[in-house]
N, C-alpha and C. Protein backbone atom coordinates (compact mmCIF):
# COMPACT_ATOMS: atom_id res chain seq x y z
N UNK A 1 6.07 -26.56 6.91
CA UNK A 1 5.37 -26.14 8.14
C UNK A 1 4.73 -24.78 7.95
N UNK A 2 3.49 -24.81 8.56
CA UNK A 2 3.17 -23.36 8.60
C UNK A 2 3.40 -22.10 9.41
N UNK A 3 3.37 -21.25 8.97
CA UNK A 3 4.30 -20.23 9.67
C UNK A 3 3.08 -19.67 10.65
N UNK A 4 1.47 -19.42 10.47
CA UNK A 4 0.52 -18.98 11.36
C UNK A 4 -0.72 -20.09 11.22
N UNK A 5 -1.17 -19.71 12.02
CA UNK A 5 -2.96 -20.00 12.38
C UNK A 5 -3.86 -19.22 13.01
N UNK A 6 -5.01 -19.65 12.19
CA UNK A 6 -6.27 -18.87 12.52
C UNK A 6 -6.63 -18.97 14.32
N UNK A 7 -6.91 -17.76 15.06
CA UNK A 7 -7.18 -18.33 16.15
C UNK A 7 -8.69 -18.27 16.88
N UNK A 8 -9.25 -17.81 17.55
CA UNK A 8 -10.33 -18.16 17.89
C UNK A 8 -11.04 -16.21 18.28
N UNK A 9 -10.03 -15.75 18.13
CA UNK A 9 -10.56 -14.47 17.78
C UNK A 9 -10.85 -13.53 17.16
N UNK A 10 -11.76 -12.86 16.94
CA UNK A 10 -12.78 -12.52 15.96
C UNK A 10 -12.95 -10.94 16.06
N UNK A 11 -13.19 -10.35 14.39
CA UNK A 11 -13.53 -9.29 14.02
C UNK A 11 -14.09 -9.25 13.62
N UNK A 12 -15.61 -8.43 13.80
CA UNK A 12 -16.20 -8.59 12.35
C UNK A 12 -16.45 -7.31 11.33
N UNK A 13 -15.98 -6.89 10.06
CA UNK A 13 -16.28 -5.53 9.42
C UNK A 13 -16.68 -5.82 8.20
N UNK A 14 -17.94 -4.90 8.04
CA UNK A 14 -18.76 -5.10 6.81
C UNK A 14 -19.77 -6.30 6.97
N UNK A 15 -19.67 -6.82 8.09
CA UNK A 15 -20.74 -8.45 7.94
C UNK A 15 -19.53 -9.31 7.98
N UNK A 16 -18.07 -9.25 7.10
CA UNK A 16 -17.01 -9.93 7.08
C UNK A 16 -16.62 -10.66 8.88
N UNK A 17 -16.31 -11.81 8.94
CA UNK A 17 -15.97 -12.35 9.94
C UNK A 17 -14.00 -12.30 9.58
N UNK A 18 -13.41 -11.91 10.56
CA UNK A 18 -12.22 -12.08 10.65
C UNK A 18 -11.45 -12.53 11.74
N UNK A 19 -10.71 -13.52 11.65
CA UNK A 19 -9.58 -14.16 12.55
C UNK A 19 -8.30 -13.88 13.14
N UNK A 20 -8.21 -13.70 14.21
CA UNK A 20 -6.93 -12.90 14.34
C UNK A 20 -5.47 -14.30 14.01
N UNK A 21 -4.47 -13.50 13.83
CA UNK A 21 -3.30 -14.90 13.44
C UNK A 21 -2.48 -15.19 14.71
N UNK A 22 -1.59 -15.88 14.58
CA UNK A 22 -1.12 -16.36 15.74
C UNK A 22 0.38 -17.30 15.07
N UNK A 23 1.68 -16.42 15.25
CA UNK A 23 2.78 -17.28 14.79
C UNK A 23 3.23 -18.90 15.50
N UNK A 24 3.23 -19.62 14.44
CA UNK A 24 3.63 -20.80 14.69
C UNK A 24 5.26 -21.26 14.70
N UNK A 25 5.97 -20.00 13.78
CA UNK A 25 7.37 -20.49 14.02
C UNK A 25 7.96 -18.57 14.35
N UNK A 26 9.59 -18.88 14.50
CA UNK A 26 9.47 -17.39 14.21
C UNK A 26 9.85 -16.97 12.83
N UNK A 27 9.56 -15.42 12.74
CA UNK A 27 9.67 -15.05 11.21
C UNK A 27 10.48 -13.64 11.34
N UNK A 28 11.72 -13.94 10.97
CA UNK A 28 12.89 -12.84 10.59
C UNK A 28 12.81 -12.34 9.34
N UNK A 29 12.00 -10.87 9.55
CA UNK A 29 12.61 -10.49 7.96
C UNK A 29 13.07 -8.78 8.36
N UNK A 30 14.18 -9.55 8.00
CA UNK A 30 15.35 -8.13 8.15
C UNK A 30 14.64 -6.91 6.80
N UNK A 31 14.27 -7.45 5.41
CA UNK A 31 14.38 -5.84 5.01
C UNK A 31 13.00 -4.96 5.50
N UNK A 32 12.51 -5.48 6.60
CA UNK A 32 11.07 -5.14 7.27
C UNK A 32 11.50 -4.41 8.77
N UNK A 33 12.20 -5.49 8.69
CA UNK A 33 12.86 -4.71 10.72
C UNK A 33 11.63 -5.20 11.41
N UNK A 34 10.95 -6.91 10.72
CA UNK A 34 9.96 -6.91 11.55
C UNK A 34 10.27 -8.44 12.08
N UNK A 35 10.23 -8.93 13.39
CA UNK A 35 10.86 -9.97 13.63
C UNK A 35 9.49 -10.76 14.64
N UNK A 36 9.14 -11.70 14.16
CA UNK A 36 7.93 -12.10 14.54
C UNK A 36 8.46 -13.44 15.77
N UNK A 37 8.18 -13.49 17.09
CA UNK A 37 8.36 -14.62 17.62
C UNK A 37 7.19 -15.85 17.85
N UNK A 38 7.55 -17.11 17.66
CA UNK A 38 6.33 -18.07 18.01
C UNK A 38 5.43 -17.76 18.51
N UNK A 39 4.42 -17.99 18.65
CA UNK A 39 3.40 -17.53 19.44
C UNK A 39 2.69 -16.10 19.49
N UNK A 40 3.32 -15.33 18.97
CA UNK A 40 3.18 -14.15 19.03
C UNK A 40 1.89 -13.82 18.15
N UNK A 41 1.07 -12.89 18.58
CA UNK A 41 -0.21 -12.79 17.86
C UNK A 41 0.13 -11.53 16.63
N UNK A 42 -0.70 -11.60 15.87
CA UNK A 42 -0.73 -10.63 14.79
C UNK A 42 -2.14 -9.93 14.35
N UNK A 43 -2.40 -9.82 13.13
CA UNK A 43 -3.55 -8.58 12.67
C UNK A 43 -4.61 -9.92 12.52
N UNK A 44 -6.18 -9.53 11.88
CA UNK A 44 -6.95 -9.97 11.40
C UNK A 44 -6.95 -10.60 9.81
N UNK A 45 -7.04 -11.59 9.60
CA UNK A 45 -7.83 -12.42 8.34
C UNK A 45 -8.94 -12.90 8.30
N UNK A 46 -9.41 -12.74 6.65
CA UNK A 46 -10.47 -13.83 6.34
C UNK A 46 -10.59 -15.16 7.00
N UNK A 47 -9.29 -15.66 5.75
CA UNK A 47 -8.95 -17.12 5.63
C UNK A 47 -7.68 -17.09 5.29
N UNK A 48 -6.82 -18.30 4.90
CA UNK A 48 -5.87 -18.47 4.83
C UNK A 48 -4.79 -17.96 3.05
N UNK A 49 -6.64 -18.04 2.58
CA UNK A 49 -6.14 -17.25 1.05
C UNK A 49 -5.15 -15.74 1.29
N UNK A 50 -5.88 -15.27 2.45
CA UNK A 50 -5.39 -13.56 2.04
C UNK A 50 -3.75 -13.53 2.87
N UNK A 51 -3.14 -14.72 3.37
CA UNK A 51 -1.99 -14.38 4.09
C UNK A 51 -1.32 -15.48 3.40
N UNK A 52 0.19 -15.25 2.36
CA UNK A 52 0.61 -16.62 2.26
C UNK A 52 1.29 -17.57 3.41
N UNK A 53 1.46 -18.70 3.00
CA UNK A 53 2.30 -19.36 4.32
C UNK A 53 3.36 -19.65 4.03
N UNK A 54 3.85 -18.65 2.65
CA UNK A 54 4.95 -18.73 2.37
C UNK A 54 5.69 -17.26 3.01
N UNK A 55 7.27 -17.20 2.62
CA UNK A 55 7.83 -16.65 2.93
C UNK A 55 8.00 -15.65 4.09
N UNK A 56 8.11 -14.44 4.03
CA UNK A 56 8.46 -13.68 5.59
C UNK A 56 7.04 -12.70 5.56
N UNK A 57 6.28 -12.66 4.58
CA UNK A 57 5.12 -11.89 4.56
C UNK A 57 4.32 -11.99 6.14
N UNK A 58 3.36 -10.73 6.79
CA UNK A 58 2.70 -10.72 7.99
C UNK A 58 2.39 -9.83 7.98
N UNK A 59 0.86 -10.03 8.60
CA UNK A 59 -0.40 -9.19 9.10
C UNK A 59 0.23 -8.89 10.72
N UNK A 60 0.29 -7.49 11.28
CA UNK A 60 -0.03 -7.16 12.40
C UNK A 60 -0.28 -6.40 13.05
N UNK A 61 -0.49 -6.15 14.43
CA UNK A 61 -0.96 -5.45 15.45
C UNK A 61 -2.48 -5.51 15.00
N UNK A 62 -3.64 -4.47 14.61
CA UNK A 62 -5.00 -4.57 14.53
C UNK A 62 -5.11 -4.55 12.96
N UNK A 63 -4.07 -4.58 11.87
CA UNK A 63 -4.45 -4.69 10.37
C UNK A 63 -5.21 -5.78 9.85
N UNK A 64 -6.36 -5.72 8.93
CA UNK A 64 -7.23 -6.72 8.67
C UNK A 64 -7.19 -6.68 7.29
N UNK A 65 -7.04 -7.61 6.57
CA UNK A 65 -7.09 -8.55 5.37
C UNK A 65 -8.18 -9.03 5.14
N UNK A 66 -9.01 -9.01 3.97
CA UNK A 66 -10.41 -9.64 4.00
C UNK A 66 -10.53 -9.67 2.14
N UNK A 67 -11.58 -10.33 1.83
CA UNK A 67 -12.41 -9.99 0.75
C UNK A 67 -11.51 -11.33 -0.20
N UNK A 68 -11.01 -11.10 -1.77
CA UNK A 68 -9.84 -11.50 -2.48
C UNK A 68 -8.47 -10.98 -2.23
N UNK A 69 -8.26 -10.32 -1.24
CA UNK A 69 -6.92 -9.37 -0.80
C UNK A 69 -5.95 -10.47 -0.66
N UNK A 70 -4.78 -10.56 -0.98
CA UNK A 70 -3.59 -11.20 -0.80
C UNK A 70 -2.41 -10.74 -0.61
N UNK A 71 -1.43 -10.78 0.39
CA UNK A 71 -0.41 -10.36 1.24
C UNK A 71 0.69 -11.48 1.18
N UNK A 72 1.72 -11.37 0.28
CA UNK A 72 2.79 -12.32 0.23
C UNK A 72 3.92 -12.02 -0.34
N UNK A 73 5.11 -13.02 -0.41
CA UNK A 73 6.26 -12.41 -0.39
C UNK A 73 6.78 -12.58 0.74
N UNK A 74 7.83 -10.96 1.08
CA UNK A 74 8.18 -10.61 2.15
C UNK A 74 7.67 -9.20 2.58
N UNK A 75 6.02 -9.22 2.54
CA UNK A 75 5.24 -7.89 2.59
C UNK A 75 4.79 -7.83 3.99
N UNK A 76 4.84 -6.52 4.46
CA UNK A 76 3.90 -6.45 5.94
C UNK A 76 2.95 -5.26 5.40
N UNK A 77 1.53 -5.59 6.82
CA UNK A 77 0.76 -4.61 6.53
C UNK A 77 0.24 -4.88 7.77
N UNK A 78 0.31 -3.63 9.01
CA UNK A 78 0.34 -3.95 9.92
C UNK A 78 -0.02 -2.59 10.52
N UNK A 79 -0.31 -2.15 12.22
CA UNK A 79 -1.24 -1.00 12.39
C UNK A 79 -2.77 -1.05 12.39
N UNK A 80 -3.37 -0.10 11.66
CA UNK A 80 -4.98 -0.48 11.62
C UNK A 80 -4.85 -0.29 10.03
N UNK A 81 -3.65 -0.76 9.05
CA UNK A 81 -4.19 -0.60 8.03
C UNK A 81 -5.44 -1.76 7.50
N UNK A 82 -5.74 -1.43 6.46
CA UNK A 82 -6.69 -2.73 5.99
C UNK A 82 -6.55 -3.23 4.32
N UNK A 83 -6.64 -4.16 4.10
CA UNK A 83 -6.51 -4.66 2.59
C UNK A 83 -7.51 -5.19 2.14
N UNK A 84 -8.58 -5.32 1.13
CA UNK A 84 -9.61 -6.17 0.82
C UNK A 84 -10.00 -5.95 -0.48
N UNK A 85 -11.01 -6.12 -1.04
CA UNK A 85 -11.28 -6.19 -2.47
C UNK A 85 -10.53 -7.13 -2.96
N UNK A 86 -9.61 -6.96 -4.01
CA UNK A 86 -8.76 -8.25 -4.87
C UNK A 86 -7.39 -7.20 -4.66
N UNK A 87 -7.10 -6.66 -3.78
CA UNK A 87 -5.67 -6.01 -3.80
C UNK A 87 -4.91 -7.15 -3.69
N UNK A 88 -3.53 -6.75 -4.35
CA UNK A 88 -2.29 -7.95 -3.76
C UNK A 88 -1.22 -6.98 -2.82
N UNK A 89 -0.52 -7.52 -2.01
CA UNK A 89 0.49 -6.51 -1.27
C UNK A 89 1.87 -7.68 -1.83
N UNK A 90 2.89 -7.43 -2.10
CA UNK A 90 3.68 -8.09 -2.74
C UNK A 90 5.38 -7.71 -2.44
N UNK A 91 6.16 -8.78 -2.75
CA UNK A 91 7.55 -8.08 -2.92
C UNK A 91 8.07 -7.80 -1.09
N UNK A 92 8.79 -6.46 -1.19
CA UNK A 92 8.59 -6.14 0.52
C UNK A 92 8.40 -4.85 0.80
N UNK A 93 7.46 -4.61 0.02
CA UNK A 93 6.29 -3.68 0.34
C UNK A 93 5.92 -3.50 1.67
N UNK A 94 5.72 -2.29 2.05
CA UNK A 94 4.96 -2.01 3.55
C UNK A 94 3.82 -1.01 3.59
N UNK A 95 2.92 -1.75 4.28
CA UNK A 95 1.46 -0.74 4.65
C UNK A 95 1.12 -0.58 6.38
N UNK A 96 1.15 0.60 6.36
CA UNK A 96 0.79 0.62 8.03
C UNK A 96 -0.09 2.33 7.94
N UNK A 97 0.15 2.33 9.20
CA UNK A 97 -1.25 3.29 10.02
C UNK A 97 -1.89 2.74 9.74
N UNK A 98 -3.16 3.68 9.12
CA UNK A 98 -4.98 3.82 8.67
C UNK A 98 -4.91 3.40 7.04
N UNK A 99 -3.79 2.96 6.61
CA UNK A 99 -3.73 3.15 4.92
C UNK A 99 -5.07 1.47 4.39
N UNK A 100 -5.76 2.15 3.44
CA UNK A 100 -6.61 1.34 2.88
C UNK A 100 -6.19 0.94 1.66
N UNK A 101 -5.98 -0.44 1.03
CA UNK A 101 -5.81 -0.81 -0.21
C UNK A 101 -6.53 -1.96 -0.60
N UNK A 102 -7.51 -1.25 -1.54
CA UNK A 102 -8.61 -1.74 -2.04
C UNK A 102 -8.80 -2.28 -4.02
N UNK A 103 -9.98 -2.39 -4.35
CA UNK A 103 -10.27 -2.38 -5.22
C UNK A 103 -9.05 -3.38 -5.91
N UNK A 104 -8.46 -3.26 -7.02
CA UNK A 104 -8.10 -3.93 -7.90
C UNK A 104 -6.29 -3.57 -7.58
N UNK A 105 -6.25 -2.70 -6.61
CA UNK A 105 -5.10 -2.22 -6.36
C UNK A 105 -3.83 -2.84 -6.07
N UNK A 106 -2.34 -2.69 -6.96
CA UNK A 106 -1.23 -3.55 -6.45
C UNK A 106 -0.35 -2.62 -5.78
N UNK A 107 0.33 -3.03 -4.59
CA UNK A 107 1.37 -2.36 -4.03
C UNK A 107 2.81 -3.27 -3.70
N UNK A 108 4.09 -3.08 -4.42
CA UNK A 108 4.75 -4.57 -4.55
C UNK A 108 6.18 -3.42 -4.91
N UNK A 109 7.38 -4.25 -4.83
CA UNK A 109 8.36 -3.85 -4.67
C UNK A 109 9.22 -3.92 -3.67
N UNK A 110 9.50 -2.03 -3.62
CA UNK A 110 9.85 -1.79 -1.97
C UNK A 110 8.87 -0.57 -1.44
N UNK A 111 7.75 -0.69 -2.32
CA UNK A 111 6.84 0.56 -1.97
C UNK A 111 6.26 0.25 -0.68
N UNK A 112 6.06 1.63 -0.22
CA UNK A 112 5.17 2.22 1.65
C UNK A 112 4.41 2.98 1.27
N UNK A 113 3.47 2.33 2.12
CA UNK A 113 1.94 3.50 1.93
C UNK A 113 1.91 3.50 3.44
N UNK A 114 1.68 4.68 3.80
CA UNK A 114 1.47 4.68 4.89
C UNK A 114 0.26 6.08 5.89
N UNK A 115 0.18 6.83 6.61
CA UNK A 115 -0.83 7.65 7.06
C UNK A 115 -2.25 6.96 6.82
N UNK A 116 -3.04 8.26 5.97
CA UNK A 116 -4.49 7.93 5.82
C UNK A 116 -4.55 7.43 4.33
N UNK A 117 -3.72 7.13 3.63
CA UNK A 117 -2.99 7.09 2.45
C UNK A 117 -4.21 5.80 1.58
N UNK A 118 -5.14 6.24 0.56
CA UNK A 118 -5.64 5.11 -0.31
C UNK A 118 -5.28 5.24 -1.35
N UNK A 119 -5.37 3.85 -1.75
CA UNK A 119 -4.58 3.23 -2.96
C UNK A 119 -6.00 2.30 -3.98
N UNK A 120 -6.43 2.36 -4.98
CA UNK A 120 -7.64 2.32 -5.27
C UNK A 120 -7.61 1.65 -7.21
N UNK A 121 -9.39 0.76 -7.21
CA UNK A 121 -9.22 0.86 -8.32
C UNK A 121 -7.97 -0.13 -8.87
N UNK A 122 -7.61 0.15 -10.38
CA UNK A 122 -6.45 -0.21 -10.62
C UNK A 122 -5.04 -0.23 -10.48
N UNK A 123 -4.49 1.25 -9.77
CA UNK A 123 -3.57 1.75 -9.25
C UNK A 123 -2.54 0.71 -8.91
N UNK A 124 -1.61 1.12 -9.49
CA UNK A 124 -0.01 0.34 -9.26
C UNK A 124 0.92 1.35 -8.34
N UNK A 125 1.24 0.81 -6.87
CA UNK A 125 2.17 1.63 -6.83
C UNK A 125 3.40 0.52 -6.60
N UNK A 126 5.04 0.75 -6.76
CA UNK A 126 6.33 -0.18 -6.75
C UNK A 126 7.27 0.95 -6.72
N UNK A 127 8.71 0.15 -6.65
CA UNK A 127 9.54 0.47 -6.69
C UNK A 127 9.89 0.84 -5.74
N UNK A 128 10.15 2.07 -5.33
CA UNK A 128 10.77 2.47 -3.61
C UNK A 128 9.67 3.71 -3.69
N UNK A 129 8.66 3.82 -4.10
CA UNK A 129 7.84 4.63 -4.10
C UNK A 129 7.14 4.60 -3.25
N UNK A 130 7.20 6.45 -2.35
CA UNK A 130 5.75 6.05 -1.13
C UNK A 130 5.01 7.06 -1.09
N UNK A 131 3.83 6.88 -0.31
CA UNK A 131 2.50 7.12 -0.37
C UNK A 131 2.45 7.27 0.85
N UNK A 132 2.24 8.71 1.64
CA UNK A 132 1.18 9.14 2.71
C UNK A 132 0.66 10.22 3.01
N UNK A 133 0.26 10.32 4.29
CA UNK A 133 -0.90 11.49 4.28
C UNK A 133 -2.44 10.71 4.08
N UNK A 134 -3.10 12.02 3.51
CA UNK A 134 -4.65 11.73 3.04
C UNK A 134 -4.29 11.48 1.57
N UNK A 135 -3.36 11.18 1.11
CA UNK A 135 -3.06 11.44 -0.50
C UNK A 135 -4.26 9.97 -0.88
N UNK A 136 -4.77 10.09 -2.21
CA UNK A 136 -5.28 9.01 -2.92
C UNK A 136 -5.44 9.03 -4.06
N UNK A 137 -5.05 7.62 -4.44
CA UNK A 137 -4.38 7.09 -5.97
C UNK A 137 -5.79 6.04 -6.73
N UNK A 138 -5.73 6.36 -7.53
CA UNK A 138 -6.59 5.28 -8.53
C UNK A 138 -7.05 5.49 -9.80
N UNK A 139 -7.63 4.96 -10.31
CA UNK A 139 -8.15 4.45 -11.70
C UNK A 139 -7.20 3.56 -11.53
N UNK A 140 -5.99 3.79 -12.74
CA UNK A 140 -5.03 3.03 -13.53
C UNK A 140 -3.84 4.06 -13.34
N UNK A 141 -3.63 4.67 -12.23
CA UNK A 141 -2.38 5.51 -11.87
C UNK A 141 -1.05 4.70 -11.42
N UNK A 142 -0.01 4.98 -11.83
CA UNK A 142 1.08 4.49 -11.53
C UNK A 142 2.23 5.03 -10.71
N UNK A 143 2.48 4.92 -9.65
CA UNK A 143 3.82 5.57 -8.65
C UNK A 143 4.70 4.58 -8.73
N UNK A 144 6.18 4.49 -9.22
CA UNK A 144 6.96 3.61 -8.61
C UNK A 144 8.30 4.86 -8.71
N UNK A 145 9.37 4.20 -9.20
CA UNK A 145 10.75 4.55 -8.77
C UNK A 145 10.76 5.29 -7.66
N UNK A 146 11.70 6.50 -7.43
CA UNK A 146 11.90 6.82 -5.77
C UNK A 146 10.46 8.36 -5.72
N UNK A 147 9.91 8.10 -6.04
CA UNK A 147 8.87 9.34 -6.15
C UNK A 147 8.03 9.31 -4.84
N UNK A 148 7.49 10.40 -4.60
CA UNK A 148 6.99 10.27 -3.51
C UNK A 148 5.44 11.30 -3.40
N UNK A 149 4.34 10.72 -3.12
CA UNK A 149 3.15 11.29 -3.00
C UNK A 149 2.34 11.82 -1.13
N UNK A 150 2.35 12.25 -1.11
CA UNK A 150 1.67 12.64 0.11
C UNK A 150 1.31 14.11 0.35
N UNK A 151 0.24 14.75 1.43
CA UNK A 151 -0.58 16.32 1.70
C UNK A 151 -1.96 15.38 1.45
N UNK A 152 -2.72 16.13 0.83
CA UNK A 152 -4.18 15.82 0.60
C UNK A 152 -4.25 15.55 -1.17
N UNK A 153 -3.11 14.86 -1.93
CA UNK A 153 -2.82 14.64 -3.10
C UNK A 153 -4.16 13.71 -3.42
N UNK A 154 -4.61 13.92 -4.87
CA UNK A 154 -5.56 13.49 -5.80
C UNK A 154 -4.75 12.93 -7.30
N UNK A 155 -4.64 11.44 -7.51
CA UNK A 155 -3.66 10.84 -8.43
C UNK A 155 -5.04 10.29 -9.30
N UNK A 156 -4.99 10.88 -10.00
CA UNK A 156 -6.39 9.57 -11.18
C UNK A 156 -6.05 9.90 -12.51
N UNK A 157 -7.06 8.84 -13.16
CA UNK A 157 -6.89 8.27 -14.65
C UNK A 157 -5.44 7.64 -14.99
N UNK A 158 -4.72 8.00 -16.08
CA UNK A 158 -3.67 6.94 -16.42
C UNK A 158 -1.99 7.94 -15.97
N UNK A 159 -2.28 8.71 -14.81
CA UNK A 159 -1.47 9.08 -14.66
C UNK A 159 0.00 8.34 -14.34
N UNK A 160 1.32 8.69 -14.61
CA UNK A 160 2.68 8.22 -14.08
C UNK A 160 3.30 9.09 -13.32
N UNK A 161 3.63 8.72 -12.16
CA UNK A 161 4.48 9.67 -11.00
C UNK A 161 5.37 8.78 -10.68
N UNK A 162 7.21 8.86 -11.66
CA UNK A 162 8.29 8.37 -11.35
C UNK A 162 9.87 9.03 -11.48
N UNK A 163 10.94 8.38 -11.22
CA UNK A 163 12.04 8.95 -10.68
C UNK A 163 11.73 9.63 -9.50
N UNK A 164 12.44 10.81 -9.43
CA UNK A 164 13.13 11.30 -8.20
C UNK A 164 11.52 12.18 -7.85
N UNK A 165 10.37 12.41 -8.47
CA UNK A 165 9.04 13.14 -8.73
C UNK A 165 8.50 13.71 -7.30
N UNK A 166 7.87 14.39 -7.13
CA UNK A 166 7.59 14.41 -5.73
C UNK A 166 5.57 15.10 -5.89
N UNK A 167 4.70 14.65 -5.58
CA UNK A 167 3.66 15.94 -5.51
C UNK A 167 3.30 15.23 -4.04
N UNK A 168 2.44 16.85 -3.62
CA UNK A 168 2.02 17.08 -2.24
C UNK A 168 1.57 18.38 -1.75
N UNK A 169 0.81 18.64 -1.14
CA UNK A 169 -0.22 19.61 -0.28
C UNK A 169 -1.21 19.09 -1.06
N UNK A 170 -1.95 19.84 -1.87
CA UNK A 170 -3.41 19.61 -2.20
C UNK A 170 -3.71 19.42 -3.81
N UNK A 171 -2.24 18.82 -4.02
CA UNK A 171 -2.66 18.94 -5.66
C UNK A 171 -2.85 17.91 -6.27
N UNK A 172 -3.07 18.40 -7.11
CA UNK A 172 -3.85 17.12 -8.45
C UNK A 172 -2.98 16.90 -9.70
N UNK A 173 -3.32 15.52 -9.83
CA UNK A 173 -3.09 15.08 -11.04
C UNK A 173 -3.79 13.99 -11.47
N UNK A 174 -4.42 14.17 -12.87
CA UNK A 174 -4.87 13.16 -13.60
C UNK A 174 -4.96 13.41 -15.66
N UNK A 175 -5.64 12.59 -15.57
CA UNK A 175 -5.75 12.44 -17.31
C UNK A 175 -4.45 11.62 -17.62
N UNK A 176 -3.57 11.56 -18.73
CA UNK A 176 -2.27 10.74 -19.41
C UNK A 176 -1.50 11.62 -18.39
N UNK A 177 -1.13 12.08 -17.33
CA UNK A 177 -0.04 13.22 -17.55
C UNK A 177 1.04 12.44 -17.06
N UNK A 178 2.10 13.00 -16.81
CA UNK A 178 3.39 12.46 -16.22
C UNK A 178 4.21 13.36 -15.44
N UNK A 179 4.57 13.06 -14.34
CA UNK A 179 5.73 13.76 -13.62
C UNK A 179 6.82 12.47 -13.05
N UNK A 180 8.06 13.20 -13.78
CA UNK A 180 9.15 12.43 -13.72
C UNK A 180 10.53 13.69 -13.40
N UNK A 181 11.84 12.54 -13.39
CA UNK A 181 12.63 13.19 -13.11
C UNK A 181 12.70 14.34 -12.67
N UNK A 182 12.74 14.74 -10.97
CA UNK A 182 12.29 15.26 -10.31
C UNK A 182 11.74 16.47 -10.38
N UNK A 183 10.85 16.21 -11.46
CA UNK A 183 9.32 16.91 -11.49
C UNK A 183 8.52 17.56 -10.14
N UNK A 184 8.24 18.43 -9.96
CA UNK A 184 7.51 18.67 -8.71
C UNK A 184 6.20 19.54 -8.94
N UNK A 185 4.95 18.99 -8.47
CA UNK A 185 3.97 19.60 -8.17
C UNK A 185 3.01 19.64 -6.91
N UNK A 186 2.96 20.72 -6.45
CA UNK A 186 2.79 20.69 -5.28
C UNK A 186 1.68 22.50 -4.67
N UNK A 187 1.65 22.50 -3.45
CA UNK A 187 0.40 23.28 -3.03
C UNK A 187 -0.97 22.96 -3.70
N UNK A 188 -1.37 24.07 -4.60
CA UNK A 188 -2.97 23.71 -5.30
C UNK A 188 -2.68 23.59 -6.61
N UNK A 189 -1.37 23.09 -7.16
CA UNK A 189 -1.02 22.69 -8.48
C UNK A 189 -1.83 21.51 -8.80
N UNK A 190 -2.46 21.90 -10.07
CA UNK A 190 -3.28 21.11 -10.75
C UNK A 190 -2.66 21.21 -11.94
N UNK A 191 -2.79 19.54 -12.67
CA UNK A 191 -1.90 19.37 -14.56
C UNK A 191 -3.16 18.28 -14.54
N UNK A 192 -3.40 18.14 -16.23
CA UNK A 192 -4.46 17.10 -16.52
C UNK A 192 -3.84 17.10 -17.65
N UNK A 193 -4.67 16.46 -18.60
CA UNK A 193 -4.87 16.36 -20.38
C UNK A 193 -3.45 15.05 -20.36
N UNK A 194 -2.79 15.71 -21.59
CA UNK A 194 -1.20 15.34 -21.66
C UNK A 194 -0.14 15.42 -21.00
N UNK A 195 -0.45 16.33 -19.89
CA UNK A 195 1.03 17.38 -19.22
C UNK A 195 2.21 16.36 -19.10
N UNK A 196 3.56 17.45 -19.49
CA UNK A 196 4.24 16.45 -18.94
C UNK A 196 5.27 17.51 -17.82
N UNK A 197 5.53 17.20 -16.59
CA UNK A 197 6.60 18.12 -15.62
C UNK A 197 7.75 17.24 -15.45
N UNK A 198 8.55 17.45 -15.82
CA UNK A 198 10.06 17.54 -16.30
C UNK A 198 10.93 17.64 -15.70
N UNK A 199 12.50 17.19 -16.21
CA UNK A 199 13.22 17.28 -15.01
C UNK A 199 13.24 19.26 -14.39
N UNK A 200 13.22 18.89 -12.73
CA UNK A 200 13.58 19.93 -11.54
C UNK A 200 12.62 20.93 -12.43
N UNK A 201 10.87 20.86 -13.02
CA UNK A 201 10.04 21.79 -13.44
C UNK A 201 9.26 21.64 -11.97
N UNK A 202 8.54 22.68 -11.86
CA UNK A 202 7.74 22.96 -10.70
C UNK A 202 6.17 23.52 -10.92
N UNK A 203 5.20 22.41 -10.57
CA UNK A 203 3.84 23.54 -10.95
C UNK A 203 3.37 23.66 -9.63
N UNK A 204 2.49 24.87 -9.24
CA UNK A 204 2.20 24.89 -8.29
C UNK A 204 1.00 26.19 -8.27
């Protein structure tokens, strides 16, 4: 049985036509704290590609799904976030507010993106890793384990931000670098090239 349907109301962004959903059974998913009853309306879709009709996964309140974007699992993305391009949302992952995840971008695990928070490009974020604020991630950047990004953070090229890691206010990172084991960079700390910040090192 299917768990939603397309209903007869309509968004349209970019030229994109979108459908709002509408639960057909209910959907308990405890590691979400999001408990969906019959009938109950939810966010915007394409089509039926970008929401599976499997498991506890759901679009809601005004969040819109469009493009190759796919949302499954036991993932929510819900608020005014939005998903489109060929992103996947995966695992039980959560996206809410204004957060955009685009481009080629995966977010899967137990990772949260959340605020004004983009996720871009190739960018992997997982694990219990989260993402908010204005912070934004892409090329081929990677966030997972318990690390955490948010301020007006800048993540690009083949950067890794994992373990206990933390950056935030206005800083940067890109090129190979790495911040791990609770590495911290933060205010107008900028690292590029190779860098690596280390356990409990601080740039700033």
């Amino acid at each position: 049985m299917k768990k939603y349907e397309l209903t007869d109301e309509i968004f349209i962004i970019n030229g994109v036509t979108l459908y709002r959903i509408k639960a057909l059974k209910n959907i308990n998913n405890r590691a979400q704290c999001t408990y969906i009853t019959k009938g109950e309306l939810g966010g915007f879709i394409e089509s039926e590609t970008n929401l599976s009709q499997d498991g506890l996964s759901w679009v809601g309140n005004n969040a819109k799904i469009y493009g190759n974007a796919k949302v499954h699992g036991d993932a929510v993305v819900a608020d005014g976030a939005e998903v489109y391009g060929n992103a996947e949302i995966a695992g039980t992952a959560l996206v809410l507010n204004n957060a955009k995840i685009y481009g080629n971008a995966k977010v899967y695990g137990n990772a949260h993106i959340h605020g004004e928070a983009k996720i871009t490009d190739n960018a992997e974020v997982y694990g219990n890793a989260e993402i908010l604020g204005n912070a934004l991630v892409r090329d081929n950047a990677k966030i997972y384990g318990n690390a955490q990004v948010y301020g007006n953070t800048h993540i690009h090229g083949e950067v890794k931000i994992t373990d206990n890691a933390e950056v935030y206010g206005n800083a940067k990172v890109g090129g190979t670098s790495k911040v791990w084991s609770n590495g911290c960079v933060r205010g107008n700390g900028k690292i590029w090239g190779n860098a690596s910040v280390g356990p409990n090192s601080i740039v700033q």
